[in-house]
PDB file of N, CA and C in Angstrom:
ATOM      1  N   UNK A   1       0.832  -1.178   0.000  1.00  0.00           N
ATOM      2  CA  UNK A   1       0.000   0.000   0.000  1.00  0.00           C
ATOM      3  C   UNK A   1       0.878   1.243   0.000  1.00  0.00           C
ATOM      4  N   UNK A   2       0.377   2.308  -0.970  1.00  0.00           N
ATOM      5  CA  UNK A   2       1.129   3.524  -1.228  1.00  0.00           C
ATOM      6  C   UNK A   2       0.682   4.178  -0.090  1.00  0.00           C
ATOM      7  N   UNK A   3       1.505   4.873   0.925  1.00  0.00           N
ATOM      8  CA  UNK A   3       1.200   6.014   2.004  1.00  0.00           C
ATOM      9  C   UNK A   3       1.820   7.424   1.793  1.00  0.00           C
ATOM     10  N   UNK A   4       1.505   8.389   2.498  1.00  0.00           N
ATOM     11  CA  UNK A   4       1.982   9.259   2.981  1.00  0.00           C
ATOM     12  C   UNK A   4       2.134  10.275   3.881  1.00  0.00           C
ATOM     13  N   UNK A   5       2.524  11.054   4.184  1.00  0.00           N
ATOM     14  CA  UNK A   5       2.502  12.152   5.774  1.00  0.00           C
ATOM     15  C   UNK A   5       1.989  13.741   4.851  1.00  0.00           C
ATOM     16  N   UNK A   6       0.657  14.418   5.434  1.00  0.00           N
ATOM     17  CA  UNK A   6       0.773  15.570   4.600  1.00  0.00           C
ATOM     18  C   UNK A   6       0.799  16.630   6.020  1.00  0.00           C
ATOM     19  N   UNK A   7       1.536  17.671   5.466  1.00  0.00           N
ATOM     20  CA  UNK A   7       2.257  18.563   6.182  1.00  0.00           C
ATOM     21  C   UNK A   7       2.529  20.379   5.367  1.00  0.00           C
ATOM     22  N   UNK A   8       1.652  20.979   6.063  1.00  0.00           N
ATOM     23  CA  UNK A   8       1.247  22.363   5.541  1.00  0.00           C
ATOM     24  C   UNK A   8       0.432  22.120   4.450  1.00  0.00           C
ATOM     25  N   UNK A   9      -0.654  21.874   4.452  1.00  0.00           N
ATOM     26  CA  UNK A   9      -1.602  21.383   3.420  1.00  0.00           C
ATOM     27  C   UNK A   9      -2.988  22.155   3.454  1.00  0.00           C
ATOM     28  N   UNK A  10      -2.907  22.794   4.345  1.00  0.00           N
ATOM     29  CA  UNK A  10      -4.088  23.840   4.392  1.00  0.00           C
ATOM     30  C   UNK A  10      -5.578  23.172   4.947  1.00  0.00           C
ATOM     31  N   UNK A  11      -5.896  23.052   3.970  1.00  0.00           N
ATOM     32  CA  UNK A  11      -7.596  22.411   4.038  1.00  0.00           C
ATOM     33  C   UNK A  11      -7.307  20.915   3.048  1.00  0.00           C
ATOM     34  N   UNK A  12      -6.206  20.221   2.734  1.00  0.00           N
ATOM     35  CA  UNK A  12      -5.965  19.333   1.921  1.00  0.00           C
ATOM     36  C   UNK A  12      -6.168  19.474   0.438  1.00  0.00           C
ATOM     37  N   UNK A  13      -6.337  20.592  -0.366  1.00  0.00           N
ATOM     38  CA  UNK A  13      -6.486  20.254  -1.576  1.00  0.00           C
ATOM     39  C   UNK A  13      -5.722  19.480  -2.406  1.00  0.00           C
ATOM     40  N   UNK A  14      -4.050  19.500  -1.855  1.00  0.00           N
ATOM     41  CA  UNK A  14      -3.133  19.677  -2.617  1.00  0.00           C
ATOM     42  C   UNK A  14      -3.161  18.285  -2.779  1.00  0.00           C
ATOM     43  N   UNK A  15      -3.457  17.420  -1.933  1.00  0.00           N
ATOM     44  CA  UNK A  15      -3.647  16.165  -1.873  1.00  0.00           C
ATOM     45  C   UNK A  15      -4.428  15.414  -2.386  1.00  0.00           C
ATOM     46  N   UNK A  16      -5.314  15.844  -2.982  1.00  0.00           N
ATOM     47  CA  UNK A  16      -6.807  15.049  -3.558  1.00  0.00           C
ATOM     48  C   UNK A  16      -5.607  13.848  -5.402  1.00  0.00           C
ATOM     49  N   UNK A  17      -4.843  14.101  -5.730  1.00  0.00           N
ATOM     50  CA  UNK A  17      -4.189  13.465  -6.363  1.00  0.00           C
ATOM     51  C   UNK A  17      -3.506  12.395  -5.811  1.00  0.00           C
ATOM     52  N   UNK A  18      -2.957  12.802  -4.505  1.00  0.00           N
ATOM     53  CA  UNK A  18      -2.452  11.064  -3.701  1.00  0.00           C
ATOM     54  C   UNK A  18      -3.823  10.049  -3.680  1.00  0.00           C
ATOM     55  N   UNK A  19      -5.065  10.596  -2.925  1.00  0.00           N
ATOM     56  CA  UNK A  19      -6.126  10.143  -3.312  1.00  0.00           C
ATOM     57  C   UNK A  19      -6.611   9.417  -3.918  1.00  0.00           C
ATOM     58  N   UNK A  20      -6.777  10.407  -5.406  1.00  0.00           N
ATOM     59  CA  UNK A  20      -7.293   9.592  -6.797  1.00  0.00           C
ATOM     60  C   UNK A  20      -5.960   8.582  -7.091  1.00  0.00           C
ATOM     61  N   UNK A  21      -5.136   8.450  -6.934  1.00  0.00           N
ATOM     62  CA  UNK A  21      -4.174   7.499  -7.036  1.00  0.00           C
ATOM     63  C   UNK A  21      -4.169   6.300  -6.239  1.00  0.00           C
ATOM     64  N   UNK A  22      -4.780   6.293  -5.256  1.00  0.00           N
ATOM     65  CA  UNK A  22      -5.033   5.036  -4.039  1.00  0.00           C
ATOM     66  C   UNK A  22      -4.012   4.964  -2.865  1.00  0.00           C
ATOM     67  N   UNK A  23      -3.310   6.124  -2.874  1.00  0.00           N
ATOM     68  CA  UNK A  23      -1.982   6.454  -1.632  1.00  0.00           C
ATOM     69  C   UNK A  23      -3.459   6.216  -0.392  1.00  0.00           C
ATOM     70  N   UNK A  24      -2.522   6.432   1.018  1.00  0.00           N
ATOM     71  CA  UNK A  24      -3.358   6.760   2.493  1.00  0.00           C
ATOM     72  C   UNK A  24      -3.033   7.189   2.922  1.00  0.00           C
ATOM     73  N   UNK A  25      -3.334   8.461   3.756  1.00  0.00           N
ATOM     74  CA  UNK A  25      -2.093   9.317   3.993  1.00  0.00           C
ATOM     75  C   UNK A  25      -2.692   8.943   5.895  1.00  0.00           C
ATOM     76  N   UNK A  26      -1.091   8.663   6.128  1.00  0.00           N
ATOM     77  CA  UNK A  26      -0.864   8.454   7.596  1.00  0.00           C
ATOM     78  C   UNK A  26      -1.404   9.352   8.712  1.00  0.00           C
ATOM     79  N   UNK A  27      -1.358  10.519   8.087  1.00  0.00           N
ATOM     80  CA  UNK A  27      -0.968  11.432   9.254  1.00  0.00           C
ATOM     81  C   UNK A  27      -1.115  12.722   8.656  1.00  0.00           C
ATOM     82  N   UNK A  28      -1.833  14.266   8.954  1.00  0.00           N
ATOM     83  CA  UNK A  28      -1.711  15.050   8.685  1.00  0.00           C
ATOM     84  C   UNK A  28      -1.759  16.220   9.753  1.00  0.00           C
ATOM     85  N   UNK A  29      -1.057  17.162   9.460  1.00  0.00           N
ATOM     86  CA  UNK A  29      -1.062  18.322  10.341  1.00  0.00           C
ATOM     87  C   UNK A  29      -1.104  19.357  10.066  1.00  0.00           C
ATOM     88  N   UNK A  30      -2.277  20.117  10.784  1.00  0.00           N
ATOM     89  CA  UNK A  30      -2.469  21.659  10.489  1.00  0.00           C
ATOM     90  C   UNK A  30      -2.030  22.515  12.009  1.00  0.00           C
ATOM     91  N   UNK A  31      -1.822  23.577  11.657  1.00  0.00           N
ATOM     92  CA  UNK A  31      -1.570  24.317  13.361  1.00  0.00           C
ATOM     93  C   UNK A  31      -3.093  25.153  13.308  1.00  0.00           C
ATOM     94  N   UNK A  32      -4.033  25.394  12.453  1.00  0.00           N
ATOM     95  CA  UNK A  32      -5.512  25.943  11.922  1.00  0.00           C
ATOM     96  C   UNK A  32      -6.479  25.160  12.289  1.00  0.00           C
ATOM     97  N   UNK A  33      -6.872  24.865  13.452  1.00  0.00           N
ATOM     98  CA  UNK A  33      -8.151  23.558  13.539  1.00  0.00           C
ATOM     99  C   UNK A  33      -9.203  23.681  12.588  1.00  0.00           C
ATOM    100  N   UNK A  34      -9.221  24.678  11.914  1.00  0.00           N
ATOM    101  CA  UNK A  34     -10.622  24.735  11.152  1.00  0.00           C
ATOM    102  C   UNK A  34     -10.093  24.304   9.835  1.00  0.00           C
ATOM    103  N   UNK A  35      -8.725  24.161   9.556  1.00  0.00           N
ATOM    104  CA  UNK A  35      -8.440  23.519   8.000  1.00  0.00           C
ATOM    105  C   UNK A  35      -8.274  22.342   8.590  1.00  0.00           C
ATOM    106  N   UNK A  36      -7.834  21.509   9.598  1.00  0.00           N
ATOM    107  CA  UNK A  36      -7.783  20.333   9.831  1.00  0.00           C
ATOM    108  C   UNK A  36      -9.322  19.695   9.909  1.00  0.00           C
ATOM    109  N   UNK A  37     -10.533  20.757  10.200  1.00  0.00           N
ATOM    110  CA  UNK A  37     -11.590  20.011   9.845  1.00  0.00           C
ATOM    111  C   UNK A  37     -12.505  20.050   8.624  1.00  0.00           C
ATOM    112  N   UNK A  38     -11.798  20.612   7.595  1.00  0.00           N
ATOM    113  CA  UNK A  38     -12.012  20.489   6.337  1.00  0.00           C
ATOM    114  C   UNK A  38     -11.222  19.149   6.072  1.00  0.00           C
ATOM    115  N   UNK A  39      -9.986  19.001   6.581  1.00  0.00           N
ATOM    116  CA  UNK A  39      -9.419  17.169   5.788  1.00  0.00           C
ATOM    117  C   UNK A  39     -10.510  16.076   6.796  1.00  0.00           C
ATOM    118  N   UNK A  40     -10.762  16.455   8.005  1.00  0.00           N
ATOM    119  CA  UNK A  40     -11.604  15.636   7.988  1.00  0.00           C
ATOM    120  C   UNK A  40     -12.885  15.053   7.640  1.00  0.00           C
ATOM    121  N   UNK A  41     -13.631  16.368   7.358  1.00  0.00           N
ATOM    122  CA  UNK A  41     -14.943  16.421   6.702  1.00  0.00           C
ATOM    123  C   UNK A  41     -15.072  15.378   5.138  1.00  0.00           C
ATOM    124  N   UNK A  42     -13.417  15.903   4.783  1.00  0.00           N
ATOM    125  CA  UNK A  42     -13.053  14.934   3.527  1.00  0.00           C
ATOM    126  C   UNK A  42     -12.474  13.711   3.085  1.00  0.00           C
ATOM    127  N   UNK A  43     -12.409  13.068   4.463  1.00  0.00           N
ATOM    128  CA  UNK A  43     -11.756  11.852   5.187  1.00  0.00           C
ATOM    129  C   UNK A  43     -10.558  11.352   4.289  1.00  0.00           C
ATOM    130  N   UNK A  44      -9.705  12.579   4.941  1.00  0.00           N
ATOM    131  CA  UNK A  44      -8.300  12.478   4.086  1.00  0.00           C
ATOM    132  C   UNK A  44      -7.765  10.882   5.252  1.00  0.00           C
ATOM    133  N   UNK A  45      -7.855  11.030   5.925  1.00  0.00           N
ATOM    134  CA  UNK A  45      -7.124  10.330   6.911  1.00  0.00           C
ATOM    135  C   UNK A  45      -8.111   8.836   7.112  1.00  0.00           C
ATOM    136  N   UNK A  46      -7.598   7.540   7.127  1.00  0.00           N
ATOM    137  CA  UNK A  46      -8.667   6.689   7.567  1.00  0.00           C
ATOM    138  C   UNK A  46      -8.925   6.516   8.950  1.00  0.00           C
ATOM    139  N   UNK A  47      -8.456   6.943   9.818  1.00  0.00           N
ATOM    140  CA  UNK A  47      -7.912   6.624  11.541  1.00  0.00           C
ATOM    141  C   UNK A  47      -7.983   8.246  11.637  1.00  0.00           C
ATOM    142  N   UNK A  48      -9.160   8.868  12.832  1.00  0.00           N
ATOM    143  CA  UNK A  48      -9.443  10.150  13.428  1.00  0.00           C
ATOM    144  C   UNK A  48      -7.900  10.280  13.949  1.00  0.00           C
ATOM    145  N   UNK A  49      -7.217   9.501  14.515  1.00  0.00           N
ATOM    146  CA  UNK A  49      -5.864   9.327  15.086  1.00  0.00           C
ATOM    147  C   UNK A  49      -5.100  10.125  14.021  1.00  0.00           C
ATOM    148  N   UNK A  50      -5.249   9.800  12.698  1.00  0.00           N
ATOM    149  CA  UNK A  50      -3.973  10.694  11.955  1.00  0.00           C
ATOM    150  C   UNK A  50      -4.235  12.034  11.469  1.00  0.00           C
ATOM    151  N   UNK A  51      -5.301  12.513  12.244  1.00  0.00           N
ATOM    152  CA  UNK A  51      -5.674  14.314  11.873  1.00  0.00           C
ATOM    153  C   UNK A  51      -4.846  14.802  13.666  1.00  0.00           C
ATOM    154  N   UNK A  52      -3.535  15.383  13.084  1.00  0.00           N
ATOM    155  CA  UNK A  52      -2.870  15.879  14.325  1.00  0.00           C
ATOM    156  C   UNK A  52      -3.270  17.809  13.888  1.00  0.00           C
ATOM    157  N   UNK A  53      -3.390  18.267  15.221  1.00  0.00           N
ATOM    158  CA  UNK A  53      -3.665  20.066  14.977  1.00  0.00           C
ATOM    159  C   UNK A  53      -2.072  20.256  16.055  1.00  0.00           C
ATOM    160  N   UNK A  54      -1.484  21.404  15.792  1.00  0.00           N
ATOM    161  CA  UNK A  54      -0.720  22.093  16.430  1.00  0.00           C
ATOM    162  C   UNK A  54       0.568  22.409  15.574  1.00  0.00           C
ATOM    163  N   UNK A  55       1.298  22.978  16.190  1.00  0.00           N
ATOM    164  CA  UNK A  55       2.849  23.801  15.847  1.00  0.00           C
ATOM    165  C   UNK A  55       3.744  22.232  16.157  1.00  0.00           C
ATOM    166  N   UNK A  56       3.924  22.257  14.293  1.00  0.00           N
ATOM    167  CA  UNK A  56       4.934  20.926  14.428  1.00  0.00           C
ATOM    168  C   UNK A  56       6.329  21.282  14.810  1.00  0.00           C
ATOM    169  N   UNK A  57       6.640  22.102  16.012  1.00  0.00           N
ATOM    170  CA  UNK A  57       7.765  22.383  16.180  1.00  0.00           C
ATOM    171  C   UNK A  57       7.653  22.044  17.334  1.00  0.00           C
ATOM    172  N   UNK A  58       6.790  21.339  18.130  1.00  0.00           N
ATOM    173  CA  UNK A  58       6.372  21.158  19.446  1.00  0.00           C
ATOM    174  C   UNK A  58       6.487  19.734  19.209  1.00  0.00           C
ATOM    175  N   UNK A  59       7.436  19.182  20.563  1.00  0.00           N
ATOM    176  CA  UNK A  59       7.927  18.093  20.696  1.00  0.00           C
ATOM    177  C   UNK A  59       6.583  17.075  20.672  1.00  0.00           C
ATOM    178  N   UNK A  60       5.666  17.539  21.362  1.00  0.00           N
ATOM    179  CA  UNK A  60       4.260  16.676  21.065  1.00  0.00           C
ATOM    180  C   UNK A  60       3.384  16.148  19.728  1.00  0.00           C
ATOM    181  N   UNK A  61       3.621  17.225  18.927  1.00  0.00           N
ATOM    182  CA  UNK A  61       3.185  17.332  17.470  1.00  0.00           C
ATOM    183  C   UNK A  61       4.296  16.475  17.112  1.00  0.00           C
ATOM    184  N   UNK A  62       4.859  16.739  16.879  1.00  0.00           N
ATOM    185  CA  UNK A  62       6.282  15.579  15.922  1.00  0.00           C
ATOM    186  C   UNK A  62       5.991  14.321  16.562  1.00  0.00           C
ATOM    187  N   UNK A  63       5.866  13.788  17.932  1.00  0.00           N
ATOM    188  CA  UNK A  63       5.774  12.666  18.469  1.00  0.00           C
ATOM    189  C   UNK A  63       4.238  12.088  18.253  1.00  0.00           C
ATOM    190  N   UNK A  64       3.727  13.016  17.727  1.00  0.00           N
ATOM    191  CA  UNK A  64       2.447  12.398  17.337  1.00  0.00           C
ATOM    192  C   UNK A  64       2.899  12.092  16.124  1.00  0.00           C
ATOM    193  N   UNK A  65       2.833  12.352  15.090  1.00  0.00           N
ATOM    194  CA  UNK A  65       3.283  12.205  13.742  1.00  0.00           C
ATOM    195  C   UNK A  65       4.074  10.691  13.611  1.00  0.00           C
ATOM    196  N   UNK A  66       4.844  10.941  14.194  1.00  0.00           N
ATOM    197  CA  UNK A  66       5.968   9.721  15.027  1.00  0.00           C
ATOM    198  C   UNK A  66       4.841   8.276  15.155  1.00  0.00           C
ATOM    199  N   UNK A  67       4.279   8.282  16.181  1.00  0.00           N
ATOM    200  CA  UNK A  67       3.267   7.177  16.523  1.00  0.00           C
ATOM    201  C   UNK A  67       2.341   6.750  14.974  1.00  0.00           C
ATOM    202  N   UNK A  68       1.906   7.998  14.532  1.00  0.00           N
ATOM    203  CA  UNK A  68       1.362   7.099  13.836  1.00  0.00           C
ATOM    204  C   UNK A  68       2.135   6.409  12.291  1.00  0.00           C
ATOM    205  N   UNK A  69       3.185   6.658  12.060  1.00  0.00           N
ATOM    206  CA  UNK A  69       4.058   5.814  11.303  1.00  0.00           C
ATOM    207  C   UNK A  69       4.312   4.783  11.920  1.00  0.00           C
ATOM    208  N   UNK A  70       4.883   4.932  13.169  1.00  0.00           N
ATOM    209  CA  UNK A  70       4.891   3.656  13.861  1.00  0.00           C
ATOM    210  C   UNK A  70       4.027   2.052  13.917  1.00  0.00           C
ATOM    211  N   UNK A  71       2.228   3.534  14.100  1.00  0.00           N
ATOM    212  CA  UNK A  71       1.293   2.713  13.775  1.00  0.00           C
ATOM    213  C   UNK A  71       1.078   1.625  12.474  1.00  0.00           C
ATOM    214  N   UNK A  72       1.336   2.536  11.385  1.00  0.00           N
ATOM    215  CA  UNK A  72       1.143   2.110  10.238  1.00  0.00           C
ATOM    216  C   UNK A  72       2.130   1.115  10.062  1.00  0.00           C
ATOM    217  N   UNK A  73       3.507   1.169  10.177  1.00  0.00           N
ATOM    218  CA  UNK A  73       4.277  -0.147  10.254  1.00  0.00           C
ATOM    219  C   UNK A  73       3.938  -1.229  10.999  1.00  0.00           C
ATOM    220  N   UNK A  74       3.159  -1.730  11.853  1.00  0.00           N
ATOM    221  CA  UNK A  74       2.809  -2.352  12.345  1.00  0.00           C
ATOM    222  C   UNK A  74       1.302  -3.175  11.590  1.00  0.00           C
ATOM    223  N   UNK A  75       0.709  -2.779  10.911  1.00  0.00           N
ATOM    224  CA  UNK A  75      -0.584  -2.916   9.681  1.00  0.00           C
ATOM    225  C   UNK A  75       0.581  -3.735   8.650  1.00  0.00           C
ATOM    226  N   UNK A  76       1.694  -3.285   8.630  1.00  0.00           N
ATOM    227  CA  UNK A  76       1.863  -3.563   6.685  1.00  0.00           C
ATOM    228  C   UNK A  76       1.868  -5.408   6.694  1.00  0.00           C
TER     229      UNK A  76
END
């Protein structure tokens, strides 16, 4: 299975091509809760778990991001 991590993506548009291609994207992060609930509204993510909100410069945000690759290696 094709995956990926999306990161500064706004409201996800940029992504609707991983999508139509059959990618899954692991994990996404907005520091904007209201564009992170536009990717969800659009169920960029299959797991509520991989819609992360905050400043990925924050040791928490990255360690989230972190887990769920983790996660996903553990599926393949």
């Amino acid at each position: 299975m094709n995956t990926y991590i999306s990161l500064f993506s706004s409201a996800g548009v940029g992504c609707y091509g991983f999508k139509q291609a059959n990618f899954q994207c692991i994990a996404t992060n907005e520091i904007v809760p209201r564009r992170l609930d536009v990717q969800k509204y659009n169920k960029k993510c299959k797991y509520d778990s991989g819609y992360i909100c905050g400043d990925i410069t924050e040791e928490r945000v990255k360690a989230s991001i972190y887990e769920q690759i983790d996660l996903w290696k553990t599926w393949e």
